[in-house]
PDB file of N, CA and C in Angstrom:
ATOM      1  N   UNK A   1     -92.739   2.814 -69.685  1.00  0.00           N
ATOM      2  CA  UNK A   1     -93.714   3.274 -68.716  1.00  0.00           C
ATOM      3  C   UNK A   1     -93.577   2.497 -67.405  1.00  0.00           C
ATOM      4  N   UNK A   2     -93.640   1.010 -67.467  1.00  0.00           N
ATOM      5  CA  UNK A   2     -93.610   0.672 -66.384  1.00  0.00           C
ATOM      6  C   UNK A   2     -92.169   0.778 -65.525  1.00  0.00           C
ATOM      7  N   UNK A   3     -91.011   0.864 -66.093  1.00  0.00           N
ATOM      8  CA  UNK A   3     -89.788   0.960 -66.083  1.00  0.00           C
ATOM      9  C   UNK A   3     -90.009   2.720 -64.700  1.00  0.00           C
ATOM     10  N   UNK A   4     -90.595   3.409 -65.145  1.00  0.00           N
ATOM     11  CA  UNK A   4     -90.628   4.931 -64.526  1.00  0.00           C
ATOM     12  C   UNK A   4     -91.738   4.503 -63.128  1.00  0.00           C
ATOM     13  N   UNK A   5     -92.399   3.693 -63.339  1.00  0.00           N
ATOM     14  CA  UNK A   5     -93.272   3.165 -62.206  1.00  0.00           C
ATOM     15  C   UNK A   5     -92.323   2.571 -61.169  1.00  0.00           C
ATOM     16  N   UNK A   6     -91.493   1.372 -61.679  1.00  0.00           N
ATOM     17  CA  UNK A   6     -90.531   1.175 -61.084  1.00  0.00           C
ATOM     18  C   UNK A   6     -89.737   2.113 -59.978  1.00  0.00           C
ATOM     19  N   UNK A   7     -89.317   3.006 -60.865  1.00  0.00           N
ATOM     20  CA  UNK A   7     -88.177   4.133 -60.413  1.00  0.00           C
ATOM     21  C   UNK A   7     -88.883   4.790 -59.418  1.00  0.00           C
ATOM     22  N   UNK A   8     -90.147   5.342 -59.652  1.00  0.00           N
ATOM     23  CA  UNK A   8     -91.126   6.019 -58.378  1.00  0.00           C
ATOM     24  C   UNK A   8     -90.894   4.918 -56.947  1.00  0.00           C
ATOM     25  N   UNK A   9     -91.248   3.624 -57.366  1.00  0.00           N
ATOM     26  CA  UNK A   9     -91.524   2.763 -55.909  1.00  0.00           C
ATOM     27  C   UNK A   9     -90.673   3.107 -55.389  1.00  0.00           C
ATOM     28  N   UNK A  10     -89.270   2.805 -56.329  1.00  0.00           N
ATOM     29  CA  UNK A  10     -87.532   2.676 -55.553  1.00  0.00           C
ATOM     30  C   UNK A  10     -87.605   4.248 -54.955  1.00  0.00           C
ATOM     31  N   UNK A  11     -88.121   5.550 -55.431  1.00  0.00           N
ATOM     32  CA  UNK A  11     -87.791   6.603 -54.515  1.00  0.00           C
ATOM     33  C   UNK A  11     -88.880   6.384 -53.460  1.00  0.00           C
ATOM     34  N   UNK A  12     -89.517   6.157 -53.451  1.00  0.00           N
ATOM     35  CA  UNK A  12     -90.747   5.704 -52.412  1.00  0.00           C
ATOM     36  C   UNK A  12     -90.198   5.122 -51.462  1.00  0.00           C
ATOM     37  N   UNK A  13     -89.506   4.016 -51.670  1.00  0.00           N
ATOM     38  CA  UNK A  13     -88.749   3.103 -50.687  1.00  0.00           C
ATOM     39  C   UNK A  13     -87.620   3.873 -50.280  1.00  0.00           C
ATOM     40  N   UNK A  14     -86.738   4.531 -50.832  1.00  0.00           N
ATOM     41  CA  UNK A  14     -85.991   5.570 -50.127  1.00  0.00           C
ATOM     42  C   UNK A  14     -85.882   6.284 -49.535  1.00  0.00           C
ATOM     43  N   UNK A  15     -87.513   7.073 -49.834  1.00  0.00           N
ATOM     44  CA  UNK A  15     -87.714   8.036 -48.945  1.00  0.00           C
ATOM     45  C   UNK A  15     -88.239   7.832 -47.420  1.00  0.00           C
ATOM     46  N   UNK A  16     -88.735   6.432 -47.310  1.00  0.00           N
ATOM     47  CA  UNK A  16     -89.544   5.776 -45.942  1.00  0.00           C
ATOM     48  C   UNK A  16     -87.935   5.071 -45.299  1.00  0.00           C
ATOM     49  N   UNK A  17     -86.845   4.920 -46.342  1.00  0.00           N
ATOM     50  CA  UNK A  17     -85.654   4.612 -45.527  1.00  0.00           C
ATOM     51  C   UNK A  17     -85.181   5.829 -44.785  1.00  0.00           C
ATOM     52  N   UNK A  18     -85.400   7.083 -45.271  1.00  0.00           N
ATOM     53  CA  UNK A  18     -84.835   8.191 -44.814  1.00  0.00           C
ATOM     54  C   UNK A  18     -85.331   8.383 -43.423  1.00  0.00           C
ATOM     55  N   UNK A  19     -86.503   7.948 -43.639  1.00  0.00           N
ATOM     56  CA  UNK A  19     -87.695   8.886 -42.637  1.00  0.00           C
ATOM     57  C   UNK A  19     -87.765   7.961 -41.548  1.00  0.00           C
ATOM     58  N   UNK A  20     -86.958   6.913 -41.436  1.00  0.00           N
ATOM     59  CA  UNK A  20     -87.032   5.851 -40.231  1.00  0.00           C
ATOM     60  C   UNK A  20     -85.376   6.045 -40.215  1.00  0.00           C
ATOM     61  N   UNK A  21     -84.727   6.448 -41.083  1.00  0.00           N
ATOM     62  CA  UNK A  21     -83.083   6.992 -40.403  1.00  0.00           C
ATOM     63  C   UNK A  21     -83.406   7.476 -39.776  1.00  0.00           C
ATOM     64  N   UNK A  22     -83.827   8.644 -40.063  1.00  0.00           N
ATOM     65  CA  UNK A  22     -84.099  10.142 -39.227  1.00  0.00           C
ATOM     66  C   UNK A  22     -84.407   9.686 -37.819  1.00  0.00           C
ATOM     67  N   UNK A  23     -85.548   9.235 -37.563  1.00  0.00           N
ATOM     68  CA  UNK A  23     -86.248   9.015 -36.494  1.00  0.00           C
ATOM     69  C   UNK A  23     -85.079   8.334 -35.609  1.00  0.00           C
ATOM     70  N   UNK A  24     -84.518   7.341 -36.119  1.00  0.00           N
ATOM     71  CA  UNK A  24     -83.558   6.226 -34.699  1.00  0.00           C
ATOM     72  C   UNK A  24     -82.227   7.238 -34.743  1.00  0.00           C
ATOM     73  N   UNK A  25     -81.669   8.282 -35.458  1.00  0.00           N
ATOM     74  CA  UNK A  25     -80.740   9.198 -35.255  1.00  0.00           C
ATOM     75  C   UNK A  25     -81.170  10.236 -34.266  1.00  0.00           C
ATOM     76  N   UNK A  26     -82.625  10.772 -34.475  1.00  0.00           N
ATOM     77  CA  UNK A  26     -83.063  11.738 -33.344  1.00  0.00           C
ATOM     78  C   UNK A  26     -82.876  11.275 -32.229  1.00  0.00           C
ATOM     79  N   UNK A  27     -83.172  10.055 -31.883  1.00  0.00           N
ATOM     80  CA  UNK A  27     -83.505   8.953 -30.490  1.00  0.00           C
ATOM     81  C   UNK A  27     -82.043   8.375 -30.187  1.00  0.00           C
ATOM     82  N   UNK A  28     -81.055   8.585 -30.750  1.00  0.00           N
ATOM     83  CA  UNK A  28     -79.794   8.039 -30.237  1.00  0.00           C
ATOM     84  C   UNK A  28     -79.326   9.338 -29.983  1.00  0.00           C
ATOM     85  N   UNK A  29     -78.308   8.969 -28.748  1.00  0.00           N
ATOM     86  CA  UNK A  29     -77.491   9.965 -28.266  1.00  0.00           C
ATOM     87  C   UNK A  29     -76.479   9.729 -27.433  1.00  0.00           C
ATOM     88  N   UNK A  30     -75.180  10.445 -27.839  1.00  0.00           N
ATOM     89  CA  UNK A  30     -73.941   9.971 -27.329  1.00  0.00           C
ATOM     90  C   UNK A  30     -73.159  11.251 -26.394  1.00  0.00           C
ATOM     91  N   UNK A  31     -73.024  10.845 -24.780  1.00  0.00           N
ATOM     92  CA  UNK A  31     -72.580  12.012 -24.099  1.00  0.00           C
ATOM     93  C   UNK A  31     -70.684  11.763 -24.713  1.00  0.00           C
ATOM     94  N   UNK A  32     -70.480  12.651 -24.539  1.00  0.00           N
ATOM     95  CA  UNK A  32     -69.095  13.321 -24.807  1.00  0.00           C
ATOM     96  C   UNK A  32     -68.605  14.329 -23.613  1.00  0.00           C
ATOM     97  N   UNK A  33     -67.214  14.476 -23.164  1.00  0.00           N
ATOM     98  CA  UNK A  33     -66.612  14.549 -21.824  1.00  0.00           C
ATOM     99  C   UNK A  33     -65.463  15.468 -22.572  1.00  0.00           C
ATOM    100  N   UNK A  34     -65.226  16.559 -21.897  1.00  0.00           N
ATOM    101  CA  UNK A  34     -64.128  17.355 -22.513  1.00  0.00           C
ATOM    102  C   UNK A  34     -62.536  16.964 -21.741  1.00  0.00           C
ATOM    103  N   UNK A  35     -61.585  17.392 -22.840  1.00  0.00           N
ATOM    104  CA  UNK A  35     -60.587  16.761 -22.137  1.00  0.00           C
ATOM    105  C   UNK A  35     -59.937  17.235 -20.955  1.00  0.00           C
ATOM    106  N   UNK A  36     -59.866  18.319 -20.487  1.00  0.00           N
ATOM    107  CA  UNK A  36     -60.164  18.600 -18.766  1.00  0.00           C
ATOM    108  C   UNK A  36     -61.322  18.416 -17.924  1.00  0.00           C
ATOM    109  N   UNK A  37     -62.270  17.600 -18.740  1.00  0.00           N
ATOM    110  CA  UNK A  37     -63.497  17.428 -17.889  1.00  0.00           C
ATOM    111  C   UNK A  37     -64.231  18.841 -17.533  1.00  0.00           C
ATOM    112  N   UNK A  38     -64.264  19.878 -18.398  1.00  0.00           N
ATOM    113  CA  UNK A  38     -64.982  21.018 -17.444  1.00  0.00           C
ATOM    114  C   UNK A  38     -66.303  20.758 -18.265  1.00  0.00           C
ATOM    115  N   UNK A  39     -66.520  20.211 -19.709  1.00  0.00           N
ATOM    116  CA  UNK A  39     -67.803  20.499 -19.980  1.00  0.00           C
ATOM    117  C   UNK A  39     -67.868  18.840 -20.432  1.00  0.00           C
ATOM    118  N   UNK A  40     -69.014  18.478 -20.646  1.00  0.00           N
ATOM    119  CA  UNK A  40     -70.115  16.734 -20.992  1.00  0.00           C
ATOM    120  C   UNK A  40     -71.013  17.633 -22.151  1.00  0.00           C
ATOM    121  N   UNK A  41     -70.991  17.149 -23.013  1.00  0.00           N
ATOM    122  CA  UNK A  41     -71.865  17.390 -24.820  1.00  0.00           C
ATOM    123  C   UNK A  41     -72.493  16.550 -24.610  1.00  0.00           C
ATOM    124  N   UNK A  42     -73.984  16.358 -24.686  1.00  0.00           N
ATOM    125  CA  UNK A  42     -75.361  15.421 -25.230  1.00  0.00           C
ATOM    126  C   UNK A  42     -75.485  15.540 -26.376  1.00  0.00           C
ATOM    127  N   UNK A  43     -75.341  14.700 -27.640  1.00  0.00           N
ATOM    128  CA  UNK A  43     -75.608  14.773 -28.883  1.00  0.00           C
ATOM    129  C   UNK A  43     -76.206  13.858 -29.612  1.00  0.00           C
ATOM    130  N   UNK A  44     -77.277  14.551 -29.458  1.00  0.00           N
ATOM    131  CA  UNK A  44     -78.338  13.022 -30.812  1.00  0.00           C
ATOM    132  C   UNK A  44     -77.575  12.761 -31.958  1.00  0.00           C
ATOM    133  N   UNK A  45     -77.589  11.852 -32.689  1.00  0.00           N
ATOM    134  CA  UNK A  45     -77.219  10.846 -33.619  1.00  0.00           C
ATOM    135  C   UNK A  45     -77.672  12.118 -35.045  1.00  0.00           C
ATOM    136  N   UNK A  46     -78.482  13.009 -34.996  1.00  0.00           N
ATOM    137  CA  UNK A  46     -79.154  13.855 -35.977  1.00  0.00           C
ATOM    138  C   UNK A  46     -77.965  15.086 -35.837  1.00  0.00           C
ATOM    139  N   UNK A  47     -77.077  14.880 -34.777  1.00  0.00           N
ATOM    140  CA  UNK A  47     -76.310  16.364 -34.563  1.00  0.00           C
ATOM    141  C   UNK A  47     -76.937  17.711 -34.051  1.00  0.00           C
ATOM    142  N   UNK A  48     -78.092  17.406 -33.214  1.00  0.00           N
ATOM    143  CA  UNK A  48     -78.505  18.583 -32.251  1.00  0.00           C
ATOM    144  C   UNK A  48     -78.494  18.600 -30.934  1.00  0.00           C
ATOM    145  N   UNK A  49     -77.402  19.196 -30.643  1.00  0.00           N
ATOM    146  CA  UNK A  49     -76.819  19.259 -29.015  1.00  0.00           C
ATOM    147  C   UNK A  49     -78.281  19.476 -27.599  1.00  0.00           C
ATOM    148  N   UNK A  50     -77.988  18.270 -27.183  1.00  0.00           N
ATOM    149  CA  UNK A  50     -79.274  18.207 -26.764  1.00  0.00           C
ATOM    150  C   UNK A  50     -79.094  18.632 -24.969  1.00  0.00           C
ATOM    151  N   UNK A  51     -78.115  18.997 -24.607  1.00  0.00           N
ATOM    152  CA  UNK A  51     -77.552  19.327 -23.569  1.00  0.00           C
ATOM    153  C   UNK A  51     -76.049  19.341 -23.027  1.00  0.00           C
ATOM    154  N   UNK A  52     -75.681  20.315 -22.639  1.00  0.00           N
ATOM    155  CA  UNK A  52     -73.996  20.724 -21.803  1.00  0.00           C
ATOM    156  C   UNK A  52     -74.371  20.730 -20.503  1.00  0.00           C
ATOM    157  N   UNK A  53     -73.325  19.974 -20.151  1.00  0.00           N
ATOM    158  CA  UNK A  53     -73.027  20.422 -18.562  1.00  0.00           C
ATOM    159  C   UNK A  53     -71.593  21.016 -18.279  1.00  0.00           C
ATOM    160  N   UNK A  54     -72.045  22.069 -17.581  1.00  0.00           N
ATOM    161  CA  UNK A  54     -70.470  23.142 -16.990  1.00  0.00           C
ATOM    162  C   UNK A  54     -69.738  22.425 -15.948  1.00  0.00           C
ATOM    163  N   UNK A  55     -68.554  22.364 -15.536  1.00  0.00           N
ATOM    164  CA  UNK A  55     -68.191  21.382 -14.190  1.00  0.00           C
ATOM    165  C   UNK A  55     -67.692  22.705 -13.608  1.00  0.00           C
ATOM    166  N   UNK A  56     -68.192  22.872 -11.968  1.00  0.00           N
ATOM    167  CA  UNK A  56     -67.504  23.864 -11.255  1.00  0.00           C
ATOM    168  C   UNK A  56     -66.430  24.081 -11.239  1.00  0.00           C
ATOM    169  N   UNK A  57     -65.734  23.145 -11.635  1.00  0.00           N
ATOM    170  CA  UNK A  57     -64.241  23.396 -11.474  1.00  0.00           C
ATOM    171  C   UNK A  57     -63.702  24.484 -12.494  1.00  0.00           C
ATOM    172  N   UNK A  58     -64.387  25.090 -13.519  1.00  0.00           N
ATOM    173  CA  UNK A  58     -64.502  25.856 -14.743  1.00  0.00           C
ATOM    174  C   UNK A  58     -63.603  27.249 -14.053  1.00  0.00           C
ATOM    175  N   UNK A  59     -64.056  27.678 -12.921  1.00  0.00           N
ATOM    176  CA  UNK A  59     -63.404  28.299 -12.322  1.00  0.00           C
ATOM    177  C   UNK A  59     -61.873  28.602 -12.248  1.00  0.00           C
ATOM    178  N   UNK A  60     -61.513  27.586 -12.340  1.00  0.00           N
ATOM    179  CA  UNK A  60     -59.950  27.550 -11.553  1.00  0.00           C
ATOM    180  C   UNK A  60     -59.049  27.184 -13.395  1.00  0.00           C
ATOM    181  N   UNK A  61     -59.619  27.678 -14.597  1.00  0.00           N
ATOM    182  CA  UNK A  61     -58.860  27.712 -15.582  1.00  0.00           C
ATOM    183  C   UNK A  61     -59.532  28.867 -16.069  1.00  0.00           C
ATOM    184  N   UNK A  62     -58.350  29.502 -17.089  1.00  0.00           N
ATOM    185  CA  UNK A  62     -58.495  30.385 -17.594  1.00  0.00           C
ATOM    186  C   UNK A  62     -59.305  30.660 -19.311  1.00  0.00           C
ATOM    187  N   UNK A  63     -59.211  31.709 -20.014  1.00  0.00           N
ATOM    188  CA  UNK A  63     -60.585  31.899 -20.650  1.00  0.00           C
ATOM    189  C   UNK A  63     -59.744  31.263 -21.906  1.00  0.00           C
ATOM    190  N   UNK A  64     -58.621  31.046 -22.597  1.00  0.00           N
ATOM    191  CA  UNK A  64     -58.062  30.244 -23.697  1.00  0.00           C
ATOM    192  C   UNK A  64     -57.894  28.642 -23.133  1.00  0.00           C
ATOM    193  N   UNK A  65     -58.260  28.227 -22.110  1.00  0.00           N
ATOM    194  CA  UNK A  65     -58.323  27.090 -21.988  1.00  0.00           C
ATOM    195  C   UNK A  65     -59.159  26.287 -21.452  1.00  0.00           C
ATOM    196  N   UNK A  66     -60.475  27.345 -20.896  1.00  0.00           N
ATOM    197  CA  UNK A  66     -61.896  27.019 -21.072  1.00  0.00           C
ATOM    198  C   UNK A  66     -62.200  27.155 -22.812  1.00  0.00           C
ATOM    199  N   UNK A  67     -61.656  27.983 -23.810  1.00  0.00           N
ATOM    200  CA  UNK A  67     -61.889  27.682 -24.911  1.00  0.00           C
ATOM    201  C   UNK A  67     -61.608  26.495 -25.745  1.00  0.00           C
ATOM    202  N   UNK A  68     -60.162  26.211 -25.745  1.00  0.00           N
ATOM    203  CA  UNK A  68     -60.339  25.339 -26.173  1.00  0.00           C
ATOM    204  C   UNK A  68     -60.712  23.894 -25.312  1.00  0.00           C
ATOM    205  N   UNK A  69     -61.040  23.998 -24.294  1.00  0.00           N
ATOM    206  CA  UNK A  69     -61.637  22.341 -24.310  1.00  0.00           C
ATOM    207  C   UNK A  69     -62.922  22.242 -24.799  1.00  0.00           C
ATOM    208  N   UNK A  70     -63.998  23.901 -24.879  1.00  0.00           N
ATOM    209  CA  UNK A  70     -65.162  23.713 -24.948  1.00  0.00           C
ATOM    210  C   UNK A  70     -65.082  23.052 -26.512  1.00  0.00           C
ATOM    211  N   UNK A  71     -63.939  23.624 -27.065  1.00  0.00           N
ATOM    212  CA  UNK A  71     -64.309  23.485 -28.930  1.00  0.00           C
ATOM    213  C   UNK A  71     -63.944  22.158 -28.958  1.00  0.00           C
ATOM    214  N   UNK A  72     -63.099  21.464 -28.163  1.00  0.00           N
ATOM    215  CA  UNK A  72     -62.308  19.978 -28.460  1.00  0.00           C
ATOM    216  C   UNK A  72     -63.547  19.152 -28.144  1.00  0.00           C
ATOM    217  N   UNK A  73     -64.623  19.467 -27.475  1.00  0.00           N
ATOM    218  CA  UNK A  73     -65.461  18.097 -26.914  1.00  0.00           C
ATOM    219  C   UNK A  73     -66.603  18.542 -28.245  1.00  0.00           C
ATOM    220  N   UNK A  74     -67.236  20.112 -28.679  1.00  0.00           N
ATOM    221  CA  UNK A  74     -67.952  20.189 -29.659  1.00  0.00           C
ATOM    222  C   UNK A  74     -67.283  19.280 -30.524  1.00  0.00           C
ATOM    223  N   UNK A  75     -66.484  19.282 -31.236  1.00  0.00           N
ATOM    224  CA  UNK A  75     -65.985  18.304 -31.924  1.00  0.00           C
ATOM    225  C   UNK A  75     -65.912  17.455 -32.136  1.00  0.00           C
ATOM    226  N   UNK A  76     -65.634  16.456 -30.859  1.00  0.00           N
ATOM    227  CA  UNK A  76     -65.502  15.569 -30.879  1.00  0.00           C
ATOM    228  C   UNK A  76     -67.071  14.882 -30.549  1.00  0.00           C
ATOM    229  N   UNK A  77     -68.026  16.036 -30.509  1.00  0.00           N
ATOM    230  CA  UNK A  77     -69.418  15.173 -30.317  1.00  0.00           C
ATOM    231  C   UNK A  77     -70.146  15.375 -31.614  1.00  0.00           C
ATOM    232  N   UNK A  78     -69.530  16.112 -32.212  1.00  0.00           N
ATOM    233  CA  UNK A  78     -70.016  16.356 -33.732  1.00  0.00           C
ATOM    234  C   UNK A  78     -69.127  14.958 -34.728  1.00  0.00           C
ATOM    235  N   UNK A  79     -68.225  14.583 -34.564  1.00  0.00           N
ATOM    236  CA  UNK A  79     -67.325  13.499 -35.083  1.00  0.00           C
ATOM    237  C   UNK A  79     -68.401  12.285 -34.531  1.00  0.00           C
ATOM    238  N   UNK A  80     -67.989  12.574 -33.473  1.00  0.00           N
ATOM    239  CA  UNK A  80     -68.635  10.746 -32.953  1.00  0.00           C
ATOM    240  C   UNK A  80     -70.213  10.734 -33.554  1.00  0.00           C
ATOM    241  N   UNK A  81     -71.602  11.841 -33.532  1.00  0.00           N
ATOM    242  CA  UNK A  81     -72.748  11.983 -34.020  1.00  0.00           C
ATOM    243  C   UNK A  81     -72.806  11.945 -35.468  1.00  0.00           C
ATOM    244  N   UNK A  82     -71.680  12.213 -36.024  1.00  0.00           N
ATOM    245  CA  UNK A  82     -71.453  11.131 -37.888  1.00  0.00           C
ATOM    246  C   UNK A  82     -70.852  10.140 -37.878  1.00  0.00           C
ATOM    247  N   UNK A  83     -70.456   9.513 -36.800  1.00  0.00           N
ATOM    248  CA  UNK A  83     -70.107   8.301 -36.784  1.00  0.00           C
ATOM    249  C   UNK A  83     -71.516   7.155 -36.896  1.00  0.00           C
ATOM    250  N   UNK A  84     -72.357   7.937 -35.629  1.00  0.00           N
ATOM    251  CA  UNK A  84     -73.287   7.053 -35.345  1.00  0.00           C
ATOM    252  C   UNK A  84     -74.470   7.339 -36.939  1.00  0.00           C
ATOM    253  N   UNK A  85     -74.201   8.193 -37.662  1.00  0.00           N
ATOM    254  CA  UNK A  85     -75.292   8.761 -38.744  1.00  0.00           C
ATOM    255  C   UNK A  85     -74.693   7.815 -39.738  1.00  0.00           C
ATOM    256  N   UNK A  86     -73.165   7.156 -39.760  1.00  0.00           N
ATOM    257  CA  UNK A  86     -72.850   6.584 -40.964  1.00  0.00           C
ATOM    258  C   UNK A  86     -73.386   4.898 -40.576  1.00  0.00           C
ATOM    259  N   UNK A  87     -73.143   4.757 -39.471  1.00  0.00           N
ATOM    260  CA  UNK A  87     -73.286   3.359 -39.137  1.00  0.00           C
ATOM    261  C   UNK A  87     -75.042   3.207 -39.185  1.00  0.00           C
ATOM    262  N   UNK A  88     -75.299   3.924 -39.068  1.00  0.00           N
ATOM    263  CA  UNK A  88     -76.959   4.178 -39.014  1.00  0.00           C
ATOM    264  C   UNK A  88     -77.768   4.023 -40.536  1.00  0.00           C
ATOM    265  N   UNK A  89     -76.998   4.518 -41.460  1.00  0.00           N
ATOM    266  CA  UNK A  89     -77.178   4.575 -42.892  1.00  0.00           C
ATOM    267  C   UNK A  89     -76.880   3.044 -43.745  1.00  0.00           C
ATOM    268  N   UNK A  90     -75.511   2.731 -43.023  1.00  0.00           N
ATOM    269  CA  UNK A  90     -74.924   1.386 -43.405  1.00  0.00           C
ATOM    270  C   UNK A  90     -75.797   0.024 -42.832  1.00  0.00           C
ATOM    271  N   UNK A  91     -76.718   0.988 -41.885  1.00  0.00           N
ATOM    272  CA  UNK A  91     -77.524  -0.740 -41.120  1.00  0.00           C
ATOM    273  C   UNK A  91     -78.823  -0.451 -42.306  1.00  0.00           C
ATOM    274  N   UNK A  92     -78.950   0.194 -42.958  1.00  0.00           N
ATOM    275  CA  UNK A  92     -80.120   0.202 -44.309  1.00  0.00           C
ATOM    276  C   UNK A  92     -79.080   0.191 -45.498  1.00  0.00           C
ATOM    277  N   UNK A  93     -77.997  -0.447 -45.357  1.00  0.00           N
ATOM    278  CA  UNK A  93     -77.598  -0.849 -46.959  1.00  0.00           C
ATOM    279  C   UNK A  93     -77.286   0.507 -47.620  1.00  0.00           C
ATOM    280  N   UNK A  94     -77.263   1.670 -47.425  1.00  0.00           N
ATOM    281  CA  UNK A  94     -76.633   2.936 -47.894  1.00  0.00           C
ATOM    282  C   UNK A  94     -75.564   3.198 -47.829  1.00  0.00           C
ATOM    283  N   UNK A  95     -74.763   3.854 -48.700  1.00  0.00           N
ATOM    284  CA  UNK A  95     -73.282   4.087 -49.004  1.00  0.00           C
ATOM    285  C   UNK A  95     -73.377   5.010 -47.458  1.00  0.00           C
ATOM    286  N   UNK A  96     -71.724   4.995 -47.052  1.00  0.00           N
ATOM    287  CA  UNK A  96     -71.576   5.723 -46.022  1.00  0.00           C
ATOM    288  C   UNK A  96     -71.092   7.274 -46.879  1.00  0.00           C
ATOM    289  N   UNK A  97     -71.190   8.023 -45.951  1.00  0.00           N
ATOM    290  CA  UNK A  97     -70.690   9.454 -47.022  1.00  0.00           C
ATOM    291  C   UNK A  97     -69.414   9.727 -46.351  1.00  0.00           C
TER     292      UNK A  97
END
């Protein structure tokens, strides 16, 4: 019995680790720069794109290479925003995934 009391606290305590991850992942955010510079990714630490910026220069390239830079910087702001979610997990002693 007390053994299952135990086990409750420890999810108790897990779950208030989650819920203060969460929170400093919402509140972090890492801009990201595409590699022709036409677009900048804002991405919270939670992975919700919190703003793009277009660069005028968008103009003067064409529509397969406005594509792929747009997908190379999504990427790479989705990579770097589990970067910051693993290091974020690892500063509370949690396995990284």
């Amino acid at each position: 019995m007390f053994d299952k009391l135990g086990q409750l606290k420890d999810l108790w305590k897990l779950k208030s680790q989650m819920e203060e991850i969460k929170k400093r992942l919402d509140n972090m955010v890492i801009k990201v720069d595409s590699p022709r510079h036409l677009f900048e990714v804002t991405i919270s630490g939670s992975q919700e794109v919190k703003e793009v910026r277009v660069d005028a220069l968008i103009k003067n390239f064409g529509e397969a290479e406005i594509a792929e830079d747009l997908k190379a910087v999504i990427n790479k702001a989705v990579r770097d925003s589990q970067g910051m979610a693993a290091q974020a997990m690892g500063s509370f002693g949690m396995p990284k995934a």
